[in-house]
PDB file of N, CA and C in Angstrom:
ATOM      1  N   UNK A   1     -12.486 -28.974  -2.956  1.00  0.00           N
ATOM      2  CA  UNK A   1     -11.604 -28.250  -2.057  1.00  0.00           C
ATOM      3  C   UNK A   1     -10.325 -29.045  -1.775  1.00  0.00           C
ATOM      4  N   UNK A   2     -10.548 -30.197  -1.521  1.00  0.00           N
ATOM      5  CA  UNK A   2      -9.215 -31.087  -1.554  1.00  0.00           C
ATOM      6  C   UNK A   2      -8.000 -30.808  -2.376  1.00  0.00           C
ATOM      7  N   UNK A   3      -9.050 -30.898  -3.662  1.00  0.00           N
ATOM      8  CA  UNK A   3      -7.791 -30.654  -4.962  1.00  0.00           C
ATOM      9  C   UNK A   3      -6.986 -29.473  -4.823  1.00  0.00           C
ATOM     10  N   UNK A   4      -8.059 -28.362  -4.253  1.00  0.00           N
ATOM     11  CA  UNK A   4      -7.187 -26.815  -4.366  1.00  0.00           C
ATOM     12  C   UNK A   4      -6.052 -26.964  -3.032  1.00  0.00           C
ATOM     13  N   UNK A   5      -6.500 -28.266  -1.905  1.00  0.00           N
ATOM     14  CA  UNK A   5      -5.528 -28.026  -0.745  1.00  0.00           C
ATOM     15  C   UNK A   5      -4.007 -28.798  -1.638  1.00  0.00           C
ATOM     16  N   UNK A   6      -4.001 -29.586  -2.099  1.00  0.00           N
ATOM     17  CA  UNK A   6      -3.040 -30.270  -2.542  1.00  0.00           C
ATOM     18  C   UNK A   6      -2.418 -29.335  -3.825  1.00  0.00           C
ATOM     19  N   UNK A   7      -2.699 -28.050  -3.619  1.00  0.00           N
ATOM     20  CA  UNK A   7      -1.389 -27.942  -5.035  1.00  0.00           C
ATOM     21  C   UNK A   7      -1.132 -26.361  -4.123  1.00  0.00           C
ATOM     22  N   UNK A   8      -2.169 -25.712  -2.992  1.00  0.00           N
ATOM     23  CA  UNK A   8      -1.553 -24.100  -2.549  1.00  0.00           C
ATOM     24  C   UNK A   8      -0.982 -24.841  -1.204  1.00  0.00           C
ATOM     25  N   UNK A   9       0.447 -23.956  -1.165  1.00  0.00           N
ATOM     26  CA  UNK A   9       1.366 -24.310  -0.455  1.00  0.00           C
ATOM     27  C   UNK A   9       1.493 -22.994   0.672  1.00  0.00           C
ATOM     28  N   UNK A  10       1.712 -23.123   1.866  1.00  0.00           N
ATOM     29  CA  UNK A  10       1.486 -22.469   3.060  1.00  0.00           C
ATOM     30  C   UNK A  10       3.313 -22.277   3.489  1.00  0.00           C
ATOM     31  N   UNK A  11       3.273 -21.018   3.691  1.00  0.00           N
ATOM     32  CA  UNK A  11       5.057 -21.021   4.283  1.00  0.00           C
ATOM     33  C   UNK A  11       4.909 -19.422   4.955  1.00  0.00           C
ATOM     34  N   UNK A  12       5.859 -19.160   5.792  1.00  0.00           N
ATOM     35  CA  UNK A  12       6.180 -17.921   6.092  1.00  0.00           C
ATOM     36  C   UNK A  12       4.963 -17.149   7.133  1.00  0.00           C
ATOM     37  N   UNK A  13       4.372 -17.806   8.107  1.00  0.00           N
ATOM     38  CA  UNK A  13       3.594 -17.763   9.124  1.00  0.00           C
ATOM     39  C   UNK A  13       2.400 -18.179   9.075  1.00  0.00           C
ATOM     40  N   UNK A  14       2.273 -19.245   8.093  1.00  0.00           N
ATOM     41  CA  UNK A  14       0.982 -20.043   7.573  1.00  0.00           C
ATOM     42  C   UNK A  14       1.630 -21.604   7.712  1.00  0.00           C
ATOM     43  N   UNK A  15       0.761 -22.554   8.216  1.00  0.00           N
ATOM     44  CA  UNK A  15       0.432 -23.782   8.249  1.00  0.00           C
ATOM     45  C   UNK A  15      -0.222 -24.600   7.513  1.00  0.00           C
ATOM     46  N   UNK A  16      -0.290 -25.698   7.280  1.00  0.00           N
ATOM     47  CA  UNK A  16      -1.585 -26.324   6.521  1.00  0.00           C
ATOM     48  C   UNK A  16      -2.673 -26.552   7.431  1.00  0.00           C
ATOM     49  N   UNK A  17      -2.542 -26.141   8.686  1.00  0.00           N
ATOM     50  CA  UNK A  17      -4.007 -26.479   9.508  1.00  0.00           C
ATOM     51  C   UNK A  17      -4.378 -24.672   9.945  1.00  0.00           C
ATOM     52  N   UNK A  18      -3.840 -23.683   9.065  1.00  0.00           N
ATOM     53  CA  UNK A  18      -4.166 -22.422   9.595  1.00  0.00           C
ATOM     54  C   UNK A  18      -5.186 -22.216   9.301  1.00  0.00           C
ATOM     55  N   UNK A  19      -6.483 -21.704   9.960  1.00  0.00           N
ATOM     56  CA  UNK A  19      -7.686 -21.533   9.469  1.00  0.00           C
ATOM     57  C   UNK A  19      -7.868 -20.268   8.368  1.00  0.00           C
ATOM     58  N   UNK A  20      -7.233 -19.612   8.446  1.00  0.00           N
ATOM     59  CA  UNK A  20      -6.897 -18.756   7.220  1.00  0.00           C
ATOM     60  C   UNK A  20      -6.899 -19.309   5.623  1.00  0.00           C
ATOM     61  N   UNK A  21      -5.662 -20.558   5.611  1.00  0.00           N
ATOM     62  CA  UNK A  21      -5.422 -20.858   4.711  1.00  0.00           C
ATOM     63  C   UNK A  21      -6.943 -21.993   4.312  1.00  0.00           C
ATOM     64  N   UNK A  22      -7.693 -22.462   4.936  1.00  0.00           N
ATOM     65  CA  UNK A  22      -8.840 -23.119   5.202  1.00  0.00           C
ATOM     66  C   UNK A  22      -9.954 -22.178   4.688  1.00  0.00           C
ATOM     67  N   UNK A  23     -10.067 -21.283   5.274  1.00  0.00           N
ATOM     68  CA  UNK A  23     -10.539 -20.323   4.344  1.00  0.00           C
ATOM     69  C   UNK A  23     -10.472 -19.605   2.916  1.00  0.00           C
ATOM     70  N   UNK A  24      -9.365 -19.665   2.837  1.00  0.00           N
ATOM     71  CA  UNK A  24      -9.316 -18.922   1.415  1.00  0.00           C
ATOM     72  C   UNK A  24      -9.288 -20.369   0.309  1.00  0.00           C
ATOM     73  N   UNK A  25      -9.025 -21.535   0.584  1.00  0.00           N
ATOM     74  CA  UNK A  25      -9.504 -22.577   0.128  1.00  0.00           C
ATOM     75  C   UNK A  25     -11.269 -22.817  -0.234  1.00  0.00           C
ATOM     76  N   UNK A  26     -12.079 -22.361   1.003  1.00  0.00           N
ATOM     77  CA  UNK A  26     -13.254 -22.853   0.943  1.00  0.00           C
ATOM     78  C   UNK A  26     -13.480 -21.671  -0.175  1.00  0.00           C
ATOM     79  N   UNK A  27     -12.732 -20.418   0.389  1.00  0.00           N
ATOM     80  CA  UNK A  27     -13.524 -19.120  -0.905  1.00  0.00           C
ATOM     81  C   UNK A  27     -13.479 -19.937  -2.640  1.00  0.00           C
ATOM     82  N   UNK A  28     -12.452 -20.285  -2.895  1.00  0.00           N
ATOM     83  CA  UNK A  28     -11.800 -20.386  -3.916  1.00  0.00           C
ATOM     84  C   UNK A  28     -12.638 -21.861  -4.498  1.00  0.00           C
ATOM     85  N   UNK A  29     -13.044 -22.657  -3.587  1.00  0.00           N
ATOM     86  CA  UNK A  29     -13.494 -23.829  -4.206  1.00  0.00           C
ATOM     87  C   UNK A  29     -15.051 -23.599  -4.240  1.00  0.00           C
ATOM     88  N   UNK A  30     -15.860 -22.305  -3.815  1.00  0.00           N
ATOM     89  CA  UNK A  30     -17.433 -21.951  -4.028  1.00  0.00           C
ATOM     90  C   UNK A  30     -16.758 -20.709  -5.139  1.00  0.00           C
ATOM     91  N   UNK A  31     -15.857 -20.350  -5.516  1.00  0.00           N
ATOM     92  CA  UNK A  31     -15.710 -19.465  -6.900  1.00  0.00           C
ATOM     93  C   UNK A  31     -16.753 -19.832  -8.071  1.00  0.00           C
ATOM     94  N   UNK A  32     -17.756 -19.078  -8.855  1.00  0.00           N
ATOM     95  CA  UNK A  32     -18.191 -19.247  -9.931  1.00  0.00           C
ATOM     96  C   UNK A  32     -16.861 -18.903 -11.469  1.00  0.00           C
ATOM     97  N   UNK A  33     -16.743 -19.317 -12.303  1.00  0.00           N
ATOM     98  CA  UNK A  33     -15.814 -19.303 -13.139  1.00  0.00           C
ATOM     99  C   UNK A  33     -15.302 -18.350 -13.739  1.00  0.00           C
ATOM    100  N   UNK A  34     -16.009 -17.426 -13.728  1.00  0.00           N
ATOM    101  CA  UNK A  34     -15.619 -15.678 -13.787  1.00  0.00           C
ATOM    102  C   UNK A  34     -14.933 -15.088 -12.761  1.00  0.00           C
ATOM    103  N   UNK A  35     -14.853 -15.536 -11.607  1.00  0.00           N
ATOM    104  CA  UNK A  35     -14.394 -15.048 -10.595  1.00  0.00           C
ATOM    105  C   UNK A  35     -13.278 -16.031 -10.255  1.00  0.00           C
ATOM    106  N   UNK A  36     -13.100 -16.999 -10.586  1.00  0.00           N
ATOM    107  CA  UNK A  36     -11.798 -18.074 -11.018  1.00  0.00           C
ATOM    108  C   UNK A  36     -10.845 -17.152 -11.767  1.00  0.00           C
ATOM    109  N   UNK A  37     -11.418 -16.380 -12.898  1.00  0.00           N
ATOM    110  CA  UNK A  37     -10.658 -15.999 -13.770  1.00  0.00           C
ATOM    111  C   UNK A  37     -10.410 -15.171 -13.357  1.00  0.00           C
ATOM    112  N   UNK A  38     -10.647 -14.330 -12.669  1.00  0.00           N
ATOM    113  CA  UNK A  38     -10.182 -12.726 -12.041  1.00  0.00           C
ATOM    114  C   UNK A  38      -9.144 -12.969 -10.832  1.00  0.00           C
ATOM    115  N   UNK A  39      -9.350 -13.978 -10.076  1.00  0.00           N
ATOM    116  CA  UNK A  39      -8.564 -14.498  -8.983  1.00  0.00           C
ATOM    117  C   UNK A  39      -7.218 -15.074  -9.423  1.00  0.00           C
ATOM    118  N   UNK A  40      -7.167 -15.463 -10.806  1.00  0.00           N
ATOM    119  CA  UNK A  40      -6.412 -16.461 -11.401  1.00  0.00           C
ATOM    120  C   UNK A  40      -5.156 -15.246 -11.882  1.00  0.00           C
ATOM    121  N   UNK A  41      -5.849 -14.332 -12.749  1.00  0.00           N
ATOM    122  CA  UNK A  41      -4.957 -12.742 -12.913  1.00  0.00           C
ATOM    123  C   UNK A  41      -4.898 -12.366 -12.081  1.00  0.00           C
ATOM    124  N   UNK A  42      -5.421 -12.410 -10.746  1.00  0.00           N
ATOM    125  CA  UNK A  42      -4.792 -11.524  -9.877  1.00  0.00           C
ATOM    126  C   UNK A  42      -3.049 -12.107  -9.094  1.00  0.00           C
ATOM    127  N   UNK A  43      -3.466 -13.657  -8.790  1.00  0.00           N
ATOM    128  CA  UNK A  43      -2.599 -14.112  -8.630  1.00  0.00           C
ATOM    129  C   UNK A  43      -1.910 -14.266  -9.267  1.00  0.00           C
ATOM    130  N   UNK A  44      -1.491 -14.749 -10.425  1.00  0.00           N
ATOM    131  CA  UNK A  44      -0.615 -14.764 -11.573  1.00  0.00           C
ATOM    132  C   UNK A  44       0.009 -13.856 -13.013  1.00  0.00           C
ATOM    133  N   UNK A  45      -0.981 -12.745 -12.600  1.00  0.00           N
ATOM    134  CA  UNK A  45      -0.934 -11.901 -14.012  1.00  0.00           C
ATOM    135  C   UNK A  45      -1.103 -12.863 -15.256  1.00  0.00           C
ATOM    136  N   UNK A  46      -1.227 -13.547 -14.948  1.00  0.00           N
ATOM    137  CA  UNK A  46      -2.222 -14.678 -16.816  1.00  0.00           C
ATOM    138  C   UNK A  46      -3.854 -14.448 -16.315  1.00  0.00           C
ATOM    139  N   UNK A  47      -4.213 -15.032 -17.429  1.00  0.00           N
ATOM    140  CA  UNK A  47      -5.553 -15.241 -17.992  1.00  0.00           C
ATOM    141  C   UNK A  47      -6.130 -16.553 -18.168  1.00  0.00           C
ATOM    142  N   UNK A  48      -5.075 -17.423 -17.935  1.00  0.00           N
ATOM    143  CA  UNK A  48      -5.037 -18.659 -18.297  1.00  0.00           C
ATOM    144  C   UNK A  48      -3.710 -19.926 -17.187  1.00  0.00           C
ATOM    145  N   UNK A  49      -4.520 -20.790 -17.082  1.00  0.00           N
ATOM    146  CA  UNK A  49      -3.870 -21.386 -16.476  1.00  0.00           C
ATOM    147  C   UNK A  49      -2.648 -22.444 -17.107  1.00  0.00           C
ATOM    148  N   UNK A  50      -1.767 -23.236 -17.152  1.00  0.00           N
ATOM    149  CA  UNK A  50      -0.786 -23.944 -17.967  1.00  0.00           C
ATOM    150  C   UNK A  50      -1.749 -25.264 -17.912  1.00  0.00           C
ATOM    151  N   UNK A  51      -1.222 -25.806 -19.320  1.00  0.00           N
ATOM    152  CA  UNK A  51      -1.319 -27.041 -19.492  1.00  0.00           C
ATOM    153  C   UNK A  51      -1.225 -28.151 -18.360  1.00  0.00           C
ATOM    154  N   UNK A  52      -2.799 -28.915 -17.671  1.00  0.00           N
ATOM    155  CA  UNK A  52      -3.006 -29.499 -16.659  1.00  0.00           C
ATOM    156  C   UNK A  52      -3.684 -28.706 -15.385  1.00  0.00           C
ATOM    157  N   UNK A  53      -3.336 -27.701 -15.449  1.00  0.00           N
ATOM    158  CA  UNK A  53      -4.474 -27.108 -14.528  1.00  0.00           C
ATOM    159  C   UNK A  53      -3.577 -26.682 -13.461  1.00  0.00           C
ATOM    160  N   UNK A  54      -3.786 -25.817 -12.006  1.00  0.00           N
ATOM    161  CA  UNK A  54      -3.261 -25.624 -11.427  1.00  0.00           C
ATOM    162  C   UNK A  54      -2.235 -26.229 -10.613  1.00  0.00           C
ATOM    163  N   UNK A  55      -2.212 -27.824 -10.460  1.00  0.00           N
ATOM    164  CA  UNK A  55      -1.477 -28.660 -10.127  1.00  0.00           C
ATOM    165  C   UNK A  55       0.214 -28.301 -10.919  1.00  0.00           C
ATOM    166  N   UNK A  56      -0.036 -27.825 -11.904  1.00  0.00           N
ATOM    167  CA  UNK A  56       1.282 -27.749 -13.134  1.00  0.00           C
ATOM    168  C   UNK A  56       1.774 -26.304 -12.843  1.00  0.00           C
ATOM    169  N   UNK A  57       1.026 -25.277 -12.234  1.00  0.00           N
ATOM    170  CA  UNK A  57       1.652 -24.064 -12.254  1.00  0.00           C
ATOM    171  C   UNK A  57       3.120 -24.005 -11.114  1.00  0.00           C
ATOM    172  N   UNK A  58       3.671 -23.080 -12.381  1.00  0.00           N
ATOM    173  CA  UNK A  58       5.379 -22.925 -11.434  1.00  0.00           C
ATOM    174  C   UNK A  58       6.007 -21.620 -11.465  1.00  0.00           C
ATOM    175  N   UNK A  59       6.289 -21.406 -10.385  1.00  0.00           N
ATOM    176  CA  UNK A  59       6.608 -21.780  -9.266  1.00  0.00           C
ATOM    177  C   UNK A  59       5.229 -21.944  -9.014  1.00  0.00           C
ATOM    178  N   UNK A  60       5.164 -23.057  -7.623  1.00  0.00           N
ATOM    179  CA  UNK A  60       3.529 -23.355  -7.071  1.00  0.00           C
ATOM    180  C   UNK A  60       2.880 -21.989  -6.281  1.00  0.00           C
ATOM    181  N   UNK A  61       1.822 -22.204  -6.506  1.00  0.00           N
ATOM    182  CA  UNK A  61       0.934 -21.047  -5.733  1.00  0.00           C
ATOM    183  C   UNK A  61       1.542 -21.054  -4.200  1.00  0.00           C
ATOM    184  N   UNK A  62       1.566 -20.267  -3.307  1.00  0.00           N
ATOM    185  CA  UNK A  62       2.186 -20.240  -2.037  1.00  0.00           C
ATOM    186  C   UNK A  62       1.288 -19.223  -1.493  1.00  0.00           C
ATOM    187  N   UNK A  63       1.154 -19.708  -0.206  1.00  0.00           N
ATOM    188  CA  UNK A  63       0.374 -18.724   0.509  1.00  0.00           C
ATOM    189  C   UNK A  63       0.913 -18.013   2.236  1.00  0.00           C
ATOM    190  N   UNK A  64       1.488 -16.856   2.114  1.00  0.00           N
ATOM    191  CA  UNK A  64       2.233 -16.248   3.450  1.00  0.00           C
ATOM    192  C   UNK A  64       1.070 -15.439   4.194  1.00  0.00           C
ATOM    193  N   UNK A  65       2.003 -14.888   5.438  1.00  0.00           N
ATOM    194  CA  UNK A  65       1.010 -14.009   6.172  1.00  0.00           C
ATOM    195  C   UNK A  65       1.901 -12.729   6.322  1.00  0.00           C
ATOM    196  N   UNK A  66       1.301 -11.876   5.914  1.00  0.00           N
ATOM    197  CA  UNK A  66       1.249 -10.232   5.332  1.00  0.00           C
ATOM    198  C   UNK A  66       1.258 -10.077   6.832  1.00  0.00           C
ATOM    199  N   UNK A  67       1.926  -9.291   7.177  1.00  0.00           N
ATOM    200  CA  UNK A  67       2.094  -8.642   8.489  1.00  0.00           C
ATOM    201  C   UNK A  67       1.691  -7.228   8.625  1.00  0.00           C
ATOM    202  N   UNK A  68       0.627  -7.161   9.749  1.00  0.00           N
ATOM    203  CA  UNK A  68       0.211  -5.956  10.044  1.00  0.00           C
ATOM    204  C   UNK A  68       0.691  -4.816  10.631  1.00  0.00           C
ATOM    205  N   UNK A  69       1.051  -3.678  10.348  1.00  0.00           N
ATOM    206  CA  UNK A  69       1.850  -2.548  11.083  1.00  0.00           C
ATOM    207  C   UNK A  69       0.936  -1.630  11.926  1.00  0.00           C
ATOM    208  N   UNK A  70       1.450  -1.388  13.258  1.00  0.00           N
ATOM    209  CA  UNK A  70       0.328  -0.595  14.229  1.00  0.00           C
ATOM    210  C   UNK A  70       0.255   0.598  14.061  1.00  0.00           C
ATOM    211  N   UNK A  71      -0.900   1.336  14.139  1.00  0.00           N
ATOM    212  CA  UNK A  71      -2.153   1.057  14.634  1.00  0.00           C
ATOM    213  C   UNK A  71      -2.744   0.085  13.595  1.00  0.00           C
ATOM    214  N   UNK A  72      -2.977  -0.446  12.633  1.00  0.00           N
ATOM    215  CA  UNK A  72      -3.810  -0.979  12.255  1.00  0.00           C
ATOM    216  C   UNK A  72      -3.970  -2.585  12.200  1.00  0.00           C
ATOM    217  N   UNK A  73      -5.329  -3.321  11.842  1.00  0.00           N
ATOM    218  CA  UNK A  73      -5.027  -4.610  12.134  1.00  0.00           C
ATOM    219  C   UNK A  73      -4.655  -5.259  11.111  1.00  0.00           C
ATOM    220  N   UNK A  74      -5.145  -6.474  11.202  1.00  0.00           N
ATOM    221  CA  UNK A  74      -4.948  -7.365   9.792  1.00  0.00           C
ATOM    222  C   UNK A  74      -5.780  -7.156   8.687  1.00  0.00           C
ATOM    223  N   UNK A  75      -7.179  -7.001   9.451  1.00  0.00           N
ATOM    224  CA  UNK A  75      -8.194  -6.689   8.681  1.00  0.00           C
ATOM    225  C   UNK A  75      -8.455  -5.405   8.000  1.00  0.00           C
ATOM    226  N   UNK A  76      -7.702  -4.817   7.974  1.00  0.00           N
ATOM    227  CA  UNK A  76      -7.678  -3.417   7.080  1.00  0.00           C
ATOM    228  C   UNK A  76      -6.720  -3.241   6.059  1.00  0.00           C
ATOM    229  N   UNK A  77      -5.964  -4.650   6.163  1.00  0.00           N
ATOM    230  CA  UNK A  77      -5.416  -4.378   4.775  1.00  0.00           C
ATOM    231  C   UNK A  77      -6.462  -5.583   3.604  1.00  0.00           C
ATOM    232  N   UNK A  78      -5.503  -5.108   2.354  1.00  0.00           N
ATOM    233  CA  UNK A  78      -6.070  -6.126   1.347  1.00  0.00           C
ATOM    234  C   UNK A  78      -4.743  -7.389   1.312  1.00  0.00           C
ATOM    235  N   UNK A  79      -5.032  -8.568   0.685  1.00  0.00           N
ATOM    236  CA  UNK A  79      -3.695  -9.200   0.071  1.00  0.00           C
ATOM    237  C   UNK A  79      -3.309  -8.962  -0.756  1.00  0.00           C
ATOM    238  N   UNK A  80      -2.013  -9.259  -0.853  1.00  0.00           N
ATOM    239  CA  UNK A  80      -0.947  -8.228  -2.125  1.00  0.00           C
ATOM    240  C   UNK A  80      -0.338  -9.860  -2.930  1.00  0.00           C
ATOM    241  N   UNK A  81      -0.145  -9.624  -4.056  1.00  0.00           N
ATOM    242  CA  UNK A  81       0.920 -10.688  -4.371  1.00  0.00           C
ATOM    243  C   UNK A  81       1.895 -10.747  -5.349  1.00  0.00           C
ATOM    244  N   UNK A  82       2.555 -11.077  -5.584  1.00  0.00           N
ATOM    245  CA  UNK A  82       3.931 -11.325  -6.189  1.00  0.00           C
ATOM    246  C   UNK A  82       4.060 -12.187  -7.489  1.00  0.00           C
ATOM    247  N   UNK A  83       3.386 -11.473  -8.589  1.00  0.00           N
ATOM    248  CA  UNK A  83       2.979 -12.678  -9.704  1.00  0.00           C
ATOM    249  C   UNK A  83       4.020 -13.344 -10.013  1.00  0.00           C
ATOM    250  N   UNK A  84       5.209 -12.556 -10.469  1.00  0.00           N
ATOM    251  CA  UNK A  84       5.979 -13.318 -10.709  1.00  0.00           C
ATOM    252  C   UNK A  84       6.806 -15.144 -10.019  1.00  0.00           C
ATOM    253  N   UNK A  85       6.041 -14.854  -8.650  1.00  0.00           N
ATOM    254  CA  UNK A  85       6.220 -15.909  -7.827  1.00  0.00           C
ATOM    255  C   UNK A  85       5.315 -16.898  -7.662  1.00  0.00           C
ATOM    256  N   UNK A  86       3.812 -16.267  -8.023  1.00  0.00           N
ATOM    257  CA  UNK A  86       2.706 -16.967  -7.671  1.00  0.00           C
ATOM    258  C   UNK A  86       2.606 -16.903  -5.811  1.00  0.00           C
ATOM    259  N   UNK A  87       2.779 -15.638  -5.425  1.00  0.00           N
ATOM    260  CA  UNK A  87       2.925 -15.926  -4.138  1.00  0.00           C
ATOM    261  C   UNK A  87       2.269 -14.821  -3.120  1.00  0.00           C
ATOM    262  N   UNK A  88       1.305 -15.398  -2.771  1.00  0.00           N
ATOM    263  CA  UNK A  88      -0.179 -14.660  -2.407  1.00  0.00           C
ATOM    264  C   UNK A  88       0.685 -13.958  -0.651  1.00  0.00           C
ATOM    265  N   UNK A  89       0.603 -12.877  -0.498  1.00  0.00           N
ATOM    266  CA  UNK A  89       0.136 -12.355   0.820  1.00  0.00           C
ATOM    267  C   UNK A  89      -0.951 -12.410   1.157  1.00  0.00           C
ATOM    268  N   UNK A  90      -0.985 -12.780   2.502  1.00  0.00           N
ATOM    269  CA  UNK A  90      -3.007 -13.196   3.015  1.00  0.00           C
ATOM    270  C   UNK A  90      -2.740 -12.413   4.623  1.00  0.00           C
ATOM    271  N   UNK A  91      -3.127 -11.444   5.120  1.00  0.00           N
ATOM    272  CA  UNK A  91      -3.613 -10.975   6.459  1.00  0.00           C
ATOM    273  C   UNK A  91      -3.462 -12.128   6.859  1.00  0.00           C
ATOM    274  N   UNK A  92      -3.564 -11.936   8.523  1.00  0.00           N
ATOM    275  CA  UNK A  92      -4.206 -13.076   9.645  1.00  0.00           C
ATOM    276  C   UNK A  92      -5.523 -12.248   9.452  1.00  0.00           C
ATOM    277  N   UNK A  93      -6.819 -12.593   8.516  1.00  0.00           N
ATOM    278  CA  UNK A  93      -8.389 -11.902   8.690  1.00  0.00           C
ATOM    279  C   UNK A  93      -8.990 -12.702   9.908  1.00  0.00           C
ATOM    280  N   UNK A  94     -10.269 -12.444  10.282  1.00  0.00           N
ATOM    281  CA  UNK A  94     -10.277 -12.651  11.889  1.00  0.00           C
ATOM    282  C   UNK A  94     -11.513 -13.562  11.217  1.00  0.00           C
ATOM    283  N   UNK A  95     -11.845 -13.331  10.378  1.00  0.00           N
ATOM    284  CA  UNK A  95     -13.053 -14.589   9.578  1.00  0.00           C
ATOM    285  C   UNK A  95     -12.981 -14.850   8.409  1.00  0.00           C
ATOM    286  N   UNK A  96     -13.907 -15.994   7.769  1.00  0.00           N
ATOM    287  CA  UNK A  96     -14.187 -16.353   6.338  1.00  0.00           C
ATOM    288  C   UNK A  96     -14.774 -14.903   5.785  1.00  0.00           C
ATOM    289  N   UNK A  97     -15.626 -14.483   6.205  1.00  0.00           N
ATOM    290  CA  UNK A  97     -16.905 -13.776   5.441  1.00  0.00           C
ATOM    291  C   UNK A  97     -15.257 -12.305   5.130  1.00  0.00           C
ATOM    292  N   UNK A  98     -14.404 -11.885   6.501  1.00  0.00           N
ATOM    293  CA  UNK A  98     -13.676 -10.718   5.583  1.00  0.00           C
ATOM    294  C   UNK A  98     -12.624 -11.111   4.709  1.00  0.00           C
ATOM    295  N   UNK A  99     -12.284 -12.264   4.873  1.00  0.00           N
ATOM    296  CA  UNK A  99     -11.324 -12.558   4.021  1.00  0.00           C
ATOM    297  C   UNK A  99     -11.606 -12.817   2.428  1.00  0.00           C
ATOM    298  N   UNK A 100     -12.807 -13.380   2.489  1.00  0.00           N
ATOM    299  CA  UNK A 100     -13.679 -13.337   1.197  1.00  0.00           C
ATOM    300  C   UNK A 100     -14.036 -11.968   0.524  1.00  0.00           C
ATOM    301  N   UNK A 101     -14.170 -11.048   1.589  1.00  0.00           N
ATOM    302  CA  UNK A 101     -14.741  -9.263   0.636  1.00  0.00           C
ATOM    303  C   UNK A 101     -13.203  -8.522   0.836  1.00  0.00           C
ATOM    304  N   UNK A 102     -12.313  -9.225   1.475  1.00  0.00           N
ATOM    305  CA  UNK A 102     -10.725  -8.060   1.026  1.00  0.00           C
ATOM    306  C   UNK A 102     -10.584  -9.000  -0.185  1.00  0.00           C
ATOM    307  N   UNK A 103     -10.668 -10.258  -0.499  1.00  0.00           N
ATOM    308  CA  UNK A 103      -9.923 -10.927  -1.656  1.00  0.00           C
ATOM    309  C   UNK A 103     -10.787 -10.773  -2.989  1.00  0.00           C
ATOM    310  N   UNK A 104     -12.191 -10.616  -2.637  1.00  0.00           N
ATOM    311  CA  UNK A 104     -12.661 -10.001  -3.813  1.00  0.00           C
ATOM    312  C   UNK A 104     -12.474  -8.325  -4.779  1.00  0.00           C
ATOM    313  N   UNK A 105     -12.122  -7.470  -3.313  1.00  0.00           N
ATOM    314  CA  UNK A 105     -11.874  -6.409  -3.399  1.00  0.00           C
ATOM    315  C   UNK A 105     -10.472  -6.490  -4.414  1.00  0.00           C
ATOM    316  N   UNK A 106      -9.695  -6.882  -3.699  1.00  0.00           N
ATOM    317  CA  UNK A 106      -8.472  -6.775  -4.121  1.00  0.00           C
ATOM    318  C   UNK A 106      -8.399  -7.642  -5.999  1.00  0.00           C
ATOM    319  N   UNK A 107      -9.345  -8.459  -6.249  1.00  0.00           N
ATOM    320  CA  UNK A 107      -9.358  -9.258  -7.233  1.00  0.00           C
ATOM    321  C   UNK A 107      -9.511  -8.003  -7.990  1.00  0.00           C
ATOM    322  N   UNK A 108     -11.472  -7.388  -7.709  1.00  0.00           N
ATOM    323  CA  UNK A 108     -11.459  -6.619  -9.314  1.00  0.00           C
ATOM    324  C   UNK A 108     -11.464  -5.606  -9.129  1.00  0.00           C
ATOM    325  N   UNK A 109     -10.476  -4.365  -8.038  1.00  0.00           N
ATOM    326  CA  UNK A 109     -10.042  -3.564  -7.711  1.00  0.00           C
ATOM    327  C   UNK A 109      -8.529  -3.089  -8.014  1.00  0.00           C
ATOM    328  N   UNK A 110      -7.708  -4.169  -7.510  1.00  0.00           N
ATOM    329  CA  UNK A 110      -6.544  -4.448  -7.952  1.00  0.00           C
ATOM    330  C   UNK A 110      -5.528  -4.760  -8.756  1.00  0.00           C
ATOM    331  N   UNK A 111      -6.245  -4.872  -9.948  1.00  0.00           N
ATOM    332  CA  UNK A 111      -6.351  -5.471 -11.181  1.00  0.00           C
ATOM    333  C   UNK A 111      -5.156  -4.630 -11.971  1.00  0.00           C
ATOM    334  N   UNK A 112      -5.587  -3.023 -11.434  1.00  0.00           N
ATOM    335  CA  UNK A 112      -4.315  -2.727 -12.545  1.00  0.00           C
ATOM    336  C   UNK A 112      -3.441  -1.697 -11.797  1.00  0.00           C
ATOM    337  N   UNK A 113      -3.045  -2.471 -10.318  1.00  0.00           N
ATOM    338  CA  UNK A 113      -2.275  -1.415  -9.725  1.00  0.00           C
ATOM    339  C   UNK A 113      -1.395  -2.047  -8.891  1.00  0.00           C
ATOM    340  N   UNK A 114       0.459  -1.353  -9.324  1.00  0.00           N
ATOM    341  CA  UNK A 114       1.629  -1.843  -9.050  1.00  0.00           C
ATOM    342  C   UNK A 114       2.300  -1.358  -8.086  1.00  0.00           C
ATOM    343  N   UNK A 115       2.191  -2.044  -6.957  1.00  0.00           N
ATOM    344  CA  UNK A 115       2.717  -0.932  -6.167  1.00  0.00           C
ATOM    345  C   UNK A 115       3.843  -2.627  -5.364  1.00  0.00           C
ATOM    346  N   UNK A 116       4.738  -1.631  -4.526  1.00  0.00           N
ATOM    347  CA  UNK A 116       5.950  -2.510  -3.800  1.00  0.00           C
ATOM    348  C   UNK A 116       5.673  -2.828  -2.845  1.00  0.00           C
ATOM    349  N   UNK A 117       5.530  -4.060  -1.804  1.00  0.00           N
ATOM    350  CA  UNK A 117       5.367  -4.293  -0.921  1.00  0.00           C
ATOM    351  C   UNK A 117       5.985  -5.235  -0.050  1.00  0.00           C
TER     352      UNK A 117
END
């Protein structure tokens, strides 16, 4: 988990002590390797990571907070992201356990749908 804290970068209503971003760290570092790979296209549109491993990807992975519009909360949306940027939208989710079933959702759900956000 260390390794994954030292290369995803937090900006735009995220911290490095946000428990959010703590979370989607812990998801990502209990990933089995199939689900690496689906997370990996989701975030990046590749299949494959660059030469050296995620430390080398550019622009760096970045992680913001997706803002919720009322009535609804955080937790009813999914995260969206910006491949071309490598740049994850993440809810404020109110726990590990939903942030783990919107980011899976969104992994092999999301897979082949373009929408603007």
């Amino acid at each position: 988990a260390e390794g994954l804290r030292a290369v995803v970068r937090a900006d735009h209503g995220y911290k490095d002590g946000s428990p959010q971003l703590a979370w989607l760290i812990a998801v990502m570092a209990g990933m089995e390797r199939g689900e690496r790979r689906l997370l990996l296209r989701f975030l990046t549109g590749s299949p494959t990571l660059p030469s050296g491993g995620l430390s080398r990807l550019q622009p760096p992975l970045t992680v913001v907070r997706k803002e919720a519009e009322a009535p609804l909360r955080p937790d009813d949306y999914l995260p969206s992201v910006m491949t071309c940027a490598n740049y994850l939208k993440l809810p404020e989710y109110s726990s590990a356990a939903v942030l783990r079933q919107r980011l899976f959702t969104a992994m092999t759900e999301g897979q082949l749908s373009f929408l603007l956000s």
